[in-house]
C-alpha atoms as a PDB file:
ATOM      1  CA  UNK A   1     120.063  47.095 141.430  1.00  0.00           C
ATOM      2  CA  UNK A   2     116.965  46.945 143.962  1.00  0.00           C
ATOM      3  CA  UNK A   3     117.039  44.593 146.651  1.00  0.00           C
ATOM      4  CA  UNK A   4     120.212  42.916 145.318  1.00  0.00           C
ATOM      5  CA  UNK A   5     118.825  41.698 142.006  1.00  0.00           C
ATOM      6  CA  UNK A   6     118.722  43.379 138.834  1.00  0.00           C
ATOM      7  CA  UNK A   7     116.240  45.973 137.912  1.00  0.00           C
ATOM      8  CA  UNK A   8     112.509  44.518 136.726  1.00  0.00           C
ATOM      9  CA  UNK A   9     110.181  46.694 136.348  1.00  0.00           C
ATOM     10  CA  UNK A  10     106.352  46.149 134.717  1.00  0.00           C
ATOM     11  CA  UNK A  11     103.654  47.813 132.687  1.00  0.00           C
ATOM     12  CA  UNK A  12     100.448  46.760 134.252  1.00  0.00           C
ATOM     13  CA  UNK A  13      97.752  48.433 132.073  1.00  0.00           C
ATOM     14  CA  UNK A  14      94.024  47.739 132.303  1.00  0.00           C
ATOM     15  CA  UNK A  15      92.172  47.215 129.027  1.00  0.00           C
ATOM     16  CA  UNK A  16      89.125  48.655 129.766  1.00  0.00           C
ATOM     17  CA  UNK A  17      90.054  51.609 127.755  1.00  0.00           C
ATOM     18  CA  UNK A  18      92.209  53.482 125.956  1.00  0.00           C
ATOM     19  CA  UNK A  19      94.774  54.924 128.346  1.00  0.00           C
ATOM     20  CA  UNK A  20      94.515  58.757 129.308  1.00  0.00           C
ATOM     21  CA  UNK A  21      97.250  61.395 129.575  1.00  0.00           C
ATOM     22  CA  UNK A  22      97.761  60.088 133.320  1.00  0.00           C
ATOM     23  CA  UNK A  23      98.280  56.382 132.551  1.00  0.00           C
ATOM     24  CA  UNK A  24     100.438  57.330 129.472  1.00  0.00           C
ATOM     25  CA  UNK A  25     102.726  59.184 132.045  1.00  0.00           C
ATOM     26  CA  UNK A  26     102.697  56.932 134.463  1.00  0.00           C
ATOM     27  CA  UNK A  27     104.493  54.575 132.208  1.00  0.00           C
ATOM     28  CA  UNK A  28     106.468  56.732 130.636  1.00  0.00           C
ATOM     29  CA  UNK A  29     108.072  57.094 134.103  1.00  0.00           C
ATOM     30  CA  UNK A  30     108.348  53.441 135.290  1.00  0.00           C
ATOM     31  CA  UNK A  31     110.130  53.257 131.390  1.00  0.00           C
ATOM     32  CA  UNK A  32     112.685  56.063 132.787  1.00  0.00           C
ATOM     33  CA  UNK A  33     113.454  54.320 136.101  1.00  0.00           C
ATOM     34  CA  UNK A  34     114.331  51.211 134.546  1.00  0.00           C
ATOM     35  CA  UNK A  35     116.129  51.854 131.571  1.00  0.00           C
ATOM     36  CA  UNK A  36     117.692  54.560 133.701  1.00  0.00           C
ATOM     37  CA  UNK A  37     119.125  51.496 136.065  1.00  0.00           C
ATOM     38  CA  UNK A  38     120.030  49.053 132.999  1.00  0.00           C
ATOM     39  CA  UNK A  39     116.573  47.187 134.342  1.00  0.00           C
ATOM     40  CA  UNK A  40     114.038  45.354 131.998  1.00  0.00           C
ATOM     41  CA  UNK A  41     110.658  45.885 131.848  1.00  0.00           C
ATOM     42  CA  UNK A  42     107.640  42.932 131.717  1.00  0.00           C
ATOM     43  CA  UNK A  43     103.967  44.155 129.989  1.00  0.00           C
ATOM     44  CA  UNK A  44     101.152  42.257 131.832  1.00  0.00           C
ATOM     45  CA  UNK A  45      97.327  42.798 130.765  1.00  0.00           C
ATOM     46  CA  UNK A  46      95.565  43.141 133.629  1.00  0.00           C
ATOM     47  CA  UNK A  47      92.188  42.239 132.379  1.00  0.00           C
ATOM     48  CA  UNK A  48      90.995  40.332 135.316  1.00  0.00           C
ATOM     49  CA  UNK A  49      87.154  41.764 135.324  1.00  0.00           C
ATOM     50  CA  UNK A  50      85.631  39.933 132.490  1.00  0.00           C
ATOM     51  CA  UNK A  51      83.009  42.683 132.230  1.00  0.00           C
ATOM     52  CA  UNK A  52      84.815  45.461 131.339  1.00  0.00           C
ATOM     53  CA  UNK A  53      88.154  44.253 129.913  1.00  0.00           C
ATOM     54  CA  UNK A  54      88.652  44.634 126.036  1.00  0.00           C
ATOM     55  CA  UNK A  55      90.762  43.141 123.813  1.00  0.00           C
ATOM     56  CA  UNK A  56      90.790  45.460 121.281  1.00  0.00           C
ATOM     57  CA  UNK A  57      92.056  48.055 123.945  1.00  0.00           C
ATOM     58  CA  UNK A  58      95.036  45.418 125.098  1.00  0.00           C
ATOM     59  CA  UNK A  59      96.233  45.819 121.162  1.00  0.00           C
ATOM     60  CA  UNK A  60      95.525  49.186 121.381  1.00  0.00           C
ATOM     61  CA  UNK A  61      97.705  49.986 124.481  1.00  0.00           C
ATOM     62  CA  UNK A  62     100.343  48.186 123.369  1.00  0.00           C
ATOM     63  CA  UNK A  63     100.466  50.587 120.016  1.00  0.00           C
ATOM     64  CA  UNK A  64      99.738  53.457 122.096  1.00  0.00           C
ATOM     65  CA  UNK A  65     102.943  52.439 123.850  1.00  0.00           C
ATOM     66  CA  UNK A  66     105.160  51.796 121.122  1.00  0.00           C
ATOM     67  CA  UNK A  67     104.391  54.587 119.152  1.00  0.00           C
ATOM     68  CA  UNK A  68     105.624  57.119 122.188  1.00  0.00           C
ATOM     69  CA  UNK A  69     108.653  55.005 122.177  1.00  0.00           C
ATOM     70  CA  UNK A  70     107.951  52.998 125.507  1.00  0.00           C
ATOM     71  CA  UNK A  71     109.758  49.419 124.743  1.00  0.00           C
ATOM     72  CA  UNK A  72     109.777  46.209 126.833  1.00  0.00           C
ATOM     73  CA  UNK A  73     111.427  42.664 127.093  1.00  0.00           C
ATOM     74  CA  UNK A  74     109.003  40.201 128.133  1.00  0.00           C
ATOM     75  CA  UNK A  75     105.374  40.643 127.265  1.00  0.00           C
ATOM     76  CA  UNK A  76     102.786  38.796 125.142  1.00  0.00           C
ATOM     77  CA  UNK A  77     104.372  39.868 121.817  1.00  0.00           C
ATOM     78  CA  UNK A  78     107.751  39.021 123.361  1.00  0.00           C
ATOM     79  CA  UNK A  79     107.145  35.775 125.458  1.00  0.00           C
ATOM     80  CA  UNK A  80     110.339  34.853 128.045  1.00  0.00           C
ATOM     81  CA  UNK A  81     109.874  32.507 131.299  1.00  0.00           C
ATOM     82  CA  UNK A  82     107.058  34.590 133.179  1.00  0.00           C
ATOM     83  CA  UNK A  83     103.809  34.299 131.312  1.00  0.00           C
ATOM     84  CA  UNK A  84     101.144  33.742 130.608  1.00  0.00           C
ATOM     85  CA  UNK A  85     101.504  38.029 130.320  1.00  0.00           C
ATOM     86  CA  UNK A  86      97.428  38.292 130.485  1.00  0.00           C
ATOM     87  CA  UNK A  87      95.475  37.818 133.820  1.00  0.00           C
ATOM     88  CA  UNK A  88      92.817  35.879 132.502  1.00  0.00           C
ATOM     89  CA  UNK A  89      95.394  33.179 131.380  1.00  0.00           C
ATOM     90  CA  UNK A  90      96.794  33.126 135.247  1.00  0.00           C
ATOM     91  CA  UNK A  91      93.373  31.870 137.152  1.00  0.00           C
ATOM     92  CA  UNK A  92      95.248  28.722 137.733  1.00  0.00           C
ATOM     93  CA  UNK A  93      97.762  30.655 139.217  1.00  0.00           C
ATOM     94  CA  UNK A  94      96.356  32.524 141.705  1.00  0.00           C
ATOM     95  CA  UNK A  95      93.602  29.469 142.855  1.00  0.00           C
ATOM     96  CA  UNK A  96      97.126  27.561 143.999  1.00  0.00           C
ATOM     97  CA  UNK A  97      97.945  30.419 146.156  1.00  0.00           C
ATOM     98  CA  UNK A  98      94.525  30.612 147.376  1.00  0.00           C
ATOM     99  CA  UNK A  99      94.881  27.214 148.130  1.00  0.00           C
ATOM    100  CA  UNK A 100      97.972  27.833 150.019  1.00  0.00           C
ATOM    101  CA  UNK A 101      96.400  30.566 152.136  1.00  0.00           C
ATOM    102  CA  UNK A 102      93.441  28.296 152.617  1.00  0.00           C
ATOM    103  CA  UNK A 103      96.316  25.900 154.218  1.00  0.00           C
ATOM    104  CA  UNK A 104      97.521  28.617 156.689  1.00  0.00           C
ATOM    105  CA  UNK A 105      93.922  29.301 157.798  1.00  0.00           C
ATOM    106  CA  UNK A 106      95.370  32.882 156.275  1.00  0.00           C
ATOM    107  CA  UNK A 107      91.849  33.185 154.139  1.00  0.00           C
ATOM    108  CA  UNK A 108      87.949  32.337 155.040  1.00  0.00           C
ATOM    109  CA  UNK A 109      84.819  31.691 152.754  1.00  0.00           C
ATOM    110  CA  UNK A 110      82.497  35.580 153.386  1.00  0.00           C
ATOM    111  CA  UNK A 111      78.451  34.682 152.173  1.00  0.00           C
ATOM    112  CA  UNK A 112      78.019  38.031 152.676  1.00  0.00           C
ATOM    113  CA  UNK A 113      76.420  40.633 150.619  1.00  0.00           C
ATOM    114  CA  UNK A 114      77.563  44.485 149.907  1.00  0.00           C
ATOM    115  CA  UNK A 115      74.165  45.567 150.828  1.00  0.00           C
ATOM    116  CA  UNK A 116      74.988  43.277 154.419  1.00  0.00           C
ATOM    117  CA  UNK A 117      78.282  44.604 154.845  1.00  0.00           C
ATOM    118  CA  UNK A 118      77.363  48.308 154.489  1.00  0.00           C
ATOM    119  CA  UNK A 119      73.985  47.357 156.583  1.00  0.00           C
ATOM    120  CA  UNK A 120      76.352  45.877 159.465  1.00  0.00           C
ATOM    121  CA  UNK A 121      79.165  48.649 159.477  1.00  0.00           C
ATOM    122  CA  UNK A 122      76.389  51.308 159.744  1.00  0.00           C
ATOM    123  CA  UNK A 123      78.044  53.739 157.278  1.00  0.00           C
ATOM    124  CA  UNK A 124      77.499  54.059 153.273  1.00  0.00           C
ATOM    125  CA  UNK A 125      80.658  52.410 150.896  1.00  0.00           C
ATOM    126  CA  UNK A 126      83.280  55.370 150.550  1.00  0.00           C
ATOM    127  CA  UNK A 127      85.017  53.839 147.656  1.00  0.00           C
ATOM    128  CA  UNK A 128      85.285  50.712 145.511  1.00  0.00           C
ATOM    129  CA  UNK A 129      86.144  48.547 148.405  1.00  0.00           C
ATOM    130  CA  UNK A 130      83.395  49.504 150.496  1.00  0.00           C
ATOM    131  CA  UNK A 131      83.291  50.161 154.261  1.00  0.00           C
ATOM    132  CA  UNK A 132      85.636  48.300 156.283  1.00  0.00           C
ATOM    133  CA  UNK A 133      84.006  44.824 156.633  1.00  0.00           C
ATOM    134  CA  UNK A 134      82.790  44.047 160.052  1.00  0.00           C
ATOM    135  CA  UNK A 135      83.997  40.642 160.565  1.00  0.00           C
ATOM    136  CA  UNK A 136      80.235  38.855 160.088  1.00  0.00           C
ATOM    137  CA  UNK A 137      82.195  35.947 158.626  1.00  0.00           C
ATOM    138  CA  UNK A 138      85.513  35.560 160.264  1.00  0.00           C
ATOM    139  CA  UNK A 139      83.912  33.260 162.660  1.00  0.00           C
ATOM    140  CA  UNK A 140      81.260  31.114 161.076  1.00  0.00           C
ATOM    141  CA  UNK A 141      81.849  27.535 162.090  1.00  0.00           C
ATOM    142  CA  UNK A 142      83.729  25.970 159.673  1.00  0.00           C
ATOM    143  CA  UNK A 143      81.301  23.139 159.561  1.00  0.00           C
ATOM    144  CA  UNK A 144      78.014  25.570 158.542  1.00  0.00           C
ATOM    145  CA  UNK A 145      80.673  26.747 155.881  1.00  0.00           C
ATOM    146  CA  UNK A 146      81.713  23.494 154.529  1.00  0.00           C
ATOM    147  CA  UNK A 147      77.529  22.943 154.227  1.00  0.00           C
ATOM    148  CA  UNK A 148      76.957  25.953 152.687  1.00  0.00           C
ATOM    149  CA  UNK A 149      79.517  25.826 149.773  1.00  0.00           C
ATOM    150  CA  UNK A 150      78.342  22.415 148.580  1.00  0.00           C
ATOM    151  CA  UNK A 151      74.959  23.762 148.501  1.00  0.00           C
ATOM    152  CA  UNK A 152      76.110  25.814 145.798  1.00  0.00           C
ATOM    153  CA  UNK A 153      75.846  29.001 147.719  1.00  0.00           C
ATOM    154  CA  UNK A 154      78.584  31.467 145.886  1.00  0.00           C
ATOM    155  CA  UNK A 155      81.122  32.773 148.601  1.00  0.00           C
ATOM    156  CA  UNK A 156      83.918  35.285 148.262  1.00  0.00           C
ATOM    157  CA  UNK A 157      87.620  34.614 150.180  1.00  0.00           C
ATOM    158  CA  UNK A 158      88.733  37.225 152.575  1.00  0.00           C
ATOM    159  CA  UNK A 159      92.321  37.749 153.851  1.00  0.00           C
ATOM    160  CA  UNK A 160      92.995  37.850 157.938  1.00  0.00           C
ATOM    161  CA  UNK A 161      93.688  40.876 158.389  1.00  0.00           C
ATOM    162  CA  UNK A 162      96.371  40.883 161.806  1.00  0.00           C
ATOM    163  CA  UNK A 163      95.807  43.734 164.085  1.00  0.00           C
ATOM    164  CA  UNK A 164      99.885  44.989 163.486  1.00  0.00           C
ATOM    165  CA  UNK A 165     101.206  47.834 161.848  1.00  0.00           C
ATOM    166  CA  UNK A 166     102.421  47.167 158.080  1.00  0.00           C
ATOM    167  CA  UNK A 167     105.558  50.063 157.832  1.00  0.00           C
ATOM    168  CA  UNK A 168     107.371  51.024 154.457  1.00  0.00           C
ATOM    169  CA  UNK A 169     108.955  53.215 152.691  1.00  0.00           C
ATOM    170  CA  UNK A 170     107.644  54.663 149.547  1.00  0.00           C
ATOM    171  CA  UNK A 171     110.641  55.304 147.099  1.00  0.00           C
ATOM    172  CA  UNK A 172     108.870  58.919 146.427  1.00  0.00           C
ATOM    173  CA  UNK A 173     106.816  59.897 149.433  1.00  0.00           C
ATOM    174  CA  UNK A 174     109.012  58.378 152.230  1.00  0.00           C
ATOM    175  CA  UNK A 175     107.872  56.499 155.409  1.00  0.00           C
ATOM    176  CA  UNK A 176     104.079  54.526 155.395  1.00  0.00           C
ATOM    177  CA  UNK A 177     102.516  53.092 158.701  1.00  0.00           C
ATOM    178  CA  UNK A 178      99.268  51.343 158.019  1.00  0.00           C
ATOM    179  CA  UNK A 179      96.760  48.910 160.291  1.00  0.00           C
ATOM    180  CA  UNK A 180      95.129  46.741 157.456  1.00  0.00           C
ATOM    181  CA  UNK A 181      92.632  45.884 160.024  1.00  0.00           C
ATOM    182  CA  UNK A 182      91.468  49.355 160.980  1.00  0.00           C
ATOM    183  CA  UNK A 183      91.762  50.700 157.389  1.00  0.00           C
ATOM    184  CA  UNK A 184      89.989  47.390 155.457  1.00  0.00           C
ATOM    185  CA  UNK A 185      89.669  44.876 157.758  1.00  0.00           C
ATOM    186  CA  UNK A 186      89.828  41.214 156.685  1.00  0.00           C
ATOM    187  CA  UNK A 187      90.097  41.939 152.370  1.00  0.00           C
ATOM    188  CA  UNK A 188      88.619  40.316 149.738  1.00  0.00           C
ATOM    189  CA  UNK A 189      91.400  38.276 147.704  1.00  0.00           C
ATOM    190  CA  UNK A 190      88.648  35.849 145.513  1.00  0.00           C
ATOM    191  CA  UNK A 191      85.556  37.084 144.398  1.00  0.00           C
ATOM    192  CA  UNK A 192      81.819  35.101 144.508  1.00  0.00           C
ATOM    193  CA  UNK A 193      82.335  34.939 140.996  1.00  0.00           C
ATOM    194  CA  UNK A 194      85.330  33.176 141.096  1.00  0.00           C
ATOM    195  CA  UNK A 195      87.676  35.749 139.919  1.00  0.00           C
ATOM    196  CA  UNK A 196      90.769  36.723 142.063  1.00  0.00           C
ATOM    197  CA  UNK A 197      90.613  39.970 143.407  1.00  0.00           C
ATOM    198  CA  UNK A 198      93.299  43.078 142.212  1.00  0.00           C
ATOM    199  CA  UNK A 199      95.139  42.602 145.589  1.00  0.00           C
ATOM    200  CA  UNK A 200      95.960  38.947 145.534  1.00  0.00           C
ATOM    201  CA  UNK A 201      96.818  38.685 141.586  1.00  0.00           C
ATOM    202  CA  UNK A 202      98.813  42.202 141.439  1.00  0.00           C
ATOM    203  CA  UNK A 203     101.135  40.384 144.736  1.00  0.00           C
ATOM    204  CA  UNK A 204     101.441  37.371 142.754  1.00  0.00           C
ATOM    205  CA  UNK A 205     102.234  38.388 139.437  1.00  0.00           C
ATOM    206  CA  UNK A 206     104.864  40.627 140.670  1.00  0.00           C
ATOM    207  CA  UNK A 207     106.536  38.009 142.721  1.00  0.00           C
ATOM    208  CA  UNK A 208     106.351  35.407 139.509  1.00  0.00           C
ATOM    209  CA  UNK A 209     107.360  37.912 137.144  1.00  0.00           C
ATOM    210  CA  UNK A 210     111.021  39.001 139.593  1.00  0.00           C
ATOM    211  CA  UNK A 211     109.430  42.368 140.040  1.00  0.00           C
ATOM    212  CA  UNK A 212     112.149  44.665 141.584  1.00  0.00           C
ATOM    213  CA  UNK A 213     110.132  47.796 141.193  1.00  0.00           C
ATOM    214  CA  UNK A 214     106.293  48.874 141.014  1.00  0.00           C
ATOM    215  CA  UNK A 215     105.992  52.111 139.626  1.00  0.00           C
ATOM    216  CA  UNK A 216     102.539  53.344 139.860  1.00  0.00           C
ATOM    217  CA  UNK A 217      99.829  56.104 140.156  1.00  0.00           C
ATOM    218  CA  UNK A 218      99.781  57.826 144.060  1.00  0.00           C
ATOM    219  CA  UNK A 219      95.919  56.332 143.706  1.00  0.00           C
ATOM    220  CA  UNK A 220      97.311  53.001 144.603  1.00  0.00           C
ATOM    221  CA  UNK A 221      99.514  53.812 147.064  1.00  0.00           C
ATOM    222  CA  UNK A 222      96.878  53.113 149.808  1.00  0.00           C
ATOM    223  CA  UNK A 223      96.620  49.153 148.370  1.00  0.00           C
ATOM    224  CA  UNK A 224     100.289  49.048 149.466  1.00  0.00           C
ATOM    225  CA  UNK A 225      99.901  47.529 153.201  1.00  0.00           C
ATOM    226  CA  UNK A 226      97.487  45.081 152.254  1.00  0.00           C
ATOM    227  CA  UNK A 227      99.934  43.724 149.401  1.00  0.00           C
ATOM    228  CA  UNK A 228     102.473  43.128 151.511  1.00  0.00           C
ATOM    229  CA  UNK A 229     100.592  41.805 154.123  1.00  0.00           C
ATOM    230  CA  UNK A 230      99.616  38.983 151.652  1.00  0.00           C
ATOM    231  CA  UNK A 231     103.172  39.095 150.269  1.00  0.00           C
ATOM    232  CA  UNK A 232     104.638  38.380 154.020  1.00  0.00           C
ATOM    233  CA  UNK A 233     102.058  36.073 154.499  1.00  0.00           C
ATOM    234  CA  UNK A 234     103.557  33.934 151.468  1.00  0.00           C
ATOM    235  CA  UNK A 235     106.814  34.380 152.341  1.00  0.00           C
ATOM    236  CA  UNK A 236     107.388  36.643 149.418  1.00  0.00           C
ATOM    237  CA  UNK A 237     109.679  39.774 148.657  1.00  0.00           C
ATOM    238  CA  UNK A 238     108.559  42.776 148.543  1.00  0.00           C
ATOM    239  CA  UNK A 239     109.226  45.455 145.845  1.00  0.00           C
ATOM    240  CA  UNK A 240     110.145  48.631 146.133  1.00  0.00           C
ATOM    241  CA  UNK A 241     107.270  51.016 145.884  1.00  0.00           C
ATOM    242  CA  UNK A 242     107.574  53.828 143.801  1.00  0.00           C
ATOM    243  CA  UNK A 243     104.355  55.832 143.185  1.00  0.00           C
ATOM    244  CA  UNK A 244     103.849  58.843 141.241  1.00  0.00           C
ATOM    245  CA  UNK A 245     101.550  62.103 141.775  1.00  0.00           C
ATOM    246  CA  UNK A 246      98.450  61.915 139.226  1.00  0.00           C
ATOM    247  CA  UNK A 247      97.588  63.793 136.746  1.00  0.00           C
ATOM    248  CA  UNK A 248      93.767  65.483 137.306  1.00  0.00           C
ATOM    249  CA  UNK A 249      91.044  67.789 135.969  1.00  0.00           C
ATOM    250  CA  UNK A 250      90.457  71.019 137.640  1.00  0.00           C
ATOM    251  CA  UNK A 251      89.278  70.878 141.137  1.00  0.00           C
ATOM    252  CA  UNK A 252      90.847  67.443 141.549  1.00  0.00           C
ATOM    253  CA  UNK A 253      88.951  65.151 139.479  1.00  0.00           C
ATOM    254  CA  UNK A 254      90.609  61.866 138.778  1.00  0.00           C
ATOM    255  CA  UNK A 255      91.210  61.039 135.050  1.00  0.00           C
ATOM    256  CA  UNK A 256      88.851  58.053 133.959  1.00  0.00           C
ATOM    257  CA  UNK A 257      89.294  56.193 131.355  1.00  0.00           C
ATOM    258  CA  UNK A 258      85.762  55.890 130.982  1.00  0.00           C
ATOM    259  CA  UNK A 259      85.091  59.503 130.442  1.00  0.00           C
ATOM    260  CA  UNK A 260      88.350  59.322 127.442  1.00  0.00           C
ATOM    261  CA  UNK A 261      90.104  62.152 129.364  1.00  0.00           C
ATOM    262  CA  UNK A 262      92.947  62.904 126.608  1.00  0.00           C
ATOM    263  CA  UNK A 263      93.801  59.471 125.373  1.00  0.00           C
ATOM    264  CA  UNK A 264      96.636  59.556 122.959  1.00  0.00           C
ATOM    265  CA  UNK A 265      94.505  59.485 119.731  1.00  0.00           C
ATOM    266  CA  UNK A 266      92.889  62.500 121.010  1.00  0.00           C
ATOM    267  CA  UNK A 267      96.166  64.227 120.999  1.00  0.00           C
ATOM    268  CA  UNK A 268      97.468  62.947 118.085  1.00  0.00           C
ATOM    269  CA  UNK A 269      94.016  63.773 115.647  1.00  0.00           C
ATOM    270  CA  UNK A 270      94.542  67.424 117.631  1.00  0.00           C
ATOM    271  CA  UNK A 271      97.771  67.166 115.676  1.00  0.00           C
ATOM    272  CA  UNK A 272     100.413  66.658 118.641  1.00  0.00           C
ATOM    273  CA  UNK A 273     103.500  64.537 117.757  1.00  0.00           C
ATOM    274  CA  UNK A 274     104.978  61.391 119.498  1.00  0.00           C
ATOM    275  CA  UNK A 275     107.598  63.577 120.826  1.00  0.00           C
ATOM    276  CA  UNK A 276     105.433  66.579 121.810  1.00  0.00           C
ATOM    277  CA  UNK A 277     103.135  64.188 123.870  1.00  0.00           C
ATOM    278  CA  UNK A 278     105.991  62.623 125.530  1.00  0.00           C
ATOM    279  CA  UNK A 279     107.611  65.915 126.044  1.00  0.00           C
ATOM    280  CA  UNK A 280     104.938  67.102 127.688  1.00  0.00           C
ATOM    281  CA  UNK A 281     104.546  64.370 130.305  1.00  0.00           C
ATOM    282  CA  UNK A 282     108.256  64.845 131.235  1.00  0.00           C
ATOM    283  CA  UNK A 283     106.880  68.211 132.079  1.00  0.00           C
ATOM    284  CA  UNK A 284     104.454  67.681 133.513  1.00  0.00           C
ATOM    285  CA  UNK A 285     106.265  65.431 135.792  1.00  0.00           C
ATOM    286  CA  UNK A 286     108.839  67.810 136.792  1.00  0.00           C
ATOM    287  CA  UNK A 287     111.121  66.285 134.843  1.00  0.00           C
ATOM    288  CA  UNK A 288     112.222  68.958 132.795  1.00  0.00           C
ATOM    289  CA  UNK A 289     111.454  72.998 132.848  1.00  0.00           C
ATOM    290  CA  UNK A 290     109.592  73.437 129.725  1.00  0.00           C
ATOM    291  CA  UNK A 291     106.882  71.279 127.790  1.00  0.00           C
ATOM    292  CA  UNK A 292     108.850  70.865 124.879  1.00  0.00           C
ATOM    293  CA  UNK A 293     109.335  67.731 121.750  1.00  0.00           C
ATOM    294  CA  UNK A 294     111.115  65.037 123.514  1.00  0.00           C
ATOM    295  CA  UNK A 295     111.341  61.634 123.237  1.00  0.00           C
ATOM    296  CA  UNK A 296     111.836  59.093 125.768  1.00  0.00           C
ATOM    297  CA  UNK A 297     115.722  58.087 124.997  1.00  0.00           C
ATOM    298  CA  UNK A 298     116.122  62.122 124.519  1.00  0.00           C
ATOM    299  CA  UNK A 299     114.714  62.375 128.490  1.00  0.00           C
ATOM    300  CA  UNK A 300     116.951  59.182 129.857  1.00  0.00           C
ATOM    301  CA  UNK A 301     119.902  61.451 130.923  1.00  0.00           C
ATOM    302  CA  UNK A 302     118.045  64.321 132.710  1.00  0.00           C
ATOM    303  CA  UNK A 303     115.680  61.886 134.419  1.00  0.00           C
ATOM    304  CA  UNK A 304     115.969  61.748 138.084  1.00  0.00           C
ATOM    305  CA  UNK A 305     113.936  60.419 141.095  1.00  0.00           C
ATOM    306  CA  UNK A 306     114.576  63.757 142.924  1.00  0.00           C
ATOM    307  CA  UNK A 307     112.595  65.756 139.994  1.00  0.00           C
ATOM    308  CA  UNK A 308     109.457  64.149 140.373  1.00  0.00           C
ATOM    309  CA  UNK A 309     106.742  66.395 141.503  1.00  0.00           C
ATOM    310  CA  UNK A 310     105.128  65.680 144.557  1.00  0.00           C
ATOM    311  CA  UNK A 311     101.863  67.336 143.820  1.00  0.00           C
ATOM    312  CA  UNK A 312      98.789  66.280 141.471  1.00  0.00           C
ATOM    313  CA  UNK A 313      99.608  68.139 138.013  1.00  0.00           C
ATOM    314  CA  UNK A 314      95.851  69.878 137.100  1.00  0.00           C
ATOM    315  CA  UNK A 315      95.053  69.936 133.440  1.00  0.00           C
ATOM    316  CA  UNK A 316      92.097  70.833 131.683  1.00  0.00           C
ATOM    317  CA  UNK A 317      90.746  68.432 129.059  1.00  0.00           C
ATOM    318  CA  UNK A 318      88.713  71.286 127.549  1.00  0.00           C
ATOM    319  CA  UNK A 319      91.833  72.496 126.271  1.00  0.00           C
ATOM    320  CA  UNK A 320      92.154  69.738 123.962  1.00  0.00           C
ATOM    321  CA  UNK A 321      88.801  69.924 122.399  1.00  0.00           C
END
């Protein structure tokens, strides 16, 4: 039980690739946690950027899944009362809670470019968000606004950031304290092109779909203030966070997808087994002491939250070539 409701958990892959060792592990532990609390699990595509999102690699996921022996209850391939289970079947969706941030005065129309925002906050982007965005916007008379949209001219939607602290407590690393404002400032939640952004349609999904529980790579754990700032702002639950350490290349490297660092069919035409793959996640994991066959309904009883690792596991892809 979480929060006083039954268990829900989610897979939440991207198809914009096959999924590495990391992503594979990742949901091999949100499978443990809920199965391990009698919870069900719902698979969501999240293939909100139209650019890089596959469908080939949402079939291919799904098999990558099954074949390890990671099941769910609700997905496309098993519709129940939450879909549509693909992002790009929920744009109506997340516009209406747009809309209802719109009627809060929550969210404001930015005309601003990136080359603008990292020209105004003096400093180059440090990451796929960019610099913390200086506000140009927040202010623009509502009027000039109103002109400028009917022109045509494309605008993005940016959250109000409020100047508080946003406190929680990851399930895994313990006590956060975060000021969205210092850290982001005012967030983008719809794109120019008309496509809502990962923070708004992550919040909403997870409320529509009774999640209970977001397990998830440590990578995301910084997103975690600004989603329930938009989740308070609705009036929303929040989840309990749970994120997990990652698994990276020597020196640190992230895993990308991109780059095909150890996707399952590279293990299995190396000749690895189901069982052996899964076995070795568990390890890696902390889960159990050695890397050996195991699959998931073998790991259910020595699973624990405690086990997890708190450190990035380091593996070298080389050693798979």
């Amino acid at each position: 039980m979480t929060l006083g409701r039954p268990y829900v958990g989610r897979f939440a892959p991207s198809p914009t690739a096959r999924q590495h060792i990391g992503n594979l592990r990742t949901a091999l532990i949100a499978w443990l946690d809920a199965r391990s609390q009698d919870g069900r699990i719902v698979l969501r595509i999240e293939d909100l950027d139209p650019d890089r999102s596959r469908a080939e690699f949402s079939g291919a996921i799904a098999d990558d899944y099954r074949l390890l022996g990671l099941d769910w209850d609700e997905g496309p391939d098993r519709p129940g009362g939450h879909g549509p289970y693909l992002q790009s079947g929920r744009s109506g969706v997340y516009r209406e809670v747009l809309e209802s941030l719109r009627a809060k005065n929550l969210v404001y129309p930015c005309f601003c470019s990136r080359r603008e925002i990292e020209t105004a906050a003096g400093a180059p982007a440090p990451g796929e968000d960019g610099p913390v965005y200086p506000g140009t916007c927040r202010n623009l008379d509502p009027s000039e606004a109103e002109r400028r949209i009917r022109s045509g001219e494309a605008c993005a939607w940016r959250f109000r950031a409020g100047t508080g602290e946003i406190r929680f407590s990851d399930v895994h690393y313990g006590g956060q304290v975060e000021n969205v404002q210092a850290a982001a400032g005012d967030f983008v939640v719809f794109r120019k092109d008309g496509v809502a952004s990962y923070q708004l349609a992550v919040v909403t999904d997870d409320e529509l779909m009774g999640t209970t529980c977001v397990v998830r790579g440590a990578d995301l754990l910084a997103s975690t203030a600004r989603q329930i700032a938009l989740q308070q702002a609705m009036g929303w639950r929040t989840p309990d966070y749970l994120h997990v350490p990652l698994v990276v290349a020597p020196g640190g490297r992230k895993f990308a997808k991109r780059e095909r660092d150890i996707s399952l069919d590279r293990l299995l035409g190396a000749g690895w087994t189901a069982d052996r793959v899964t076995g070795f996640l568990a390890f890696s994991a902390g889960l159990v002491p050695a890397p050996d066959p195991a699959a998931p309904a073998e790991l259910l009883p020595v699973y624990s939250r405690r086990k997890l690792r708190l450190e990035s596991f380091e593996l070298d892809p080389a050693v798979f070539s």
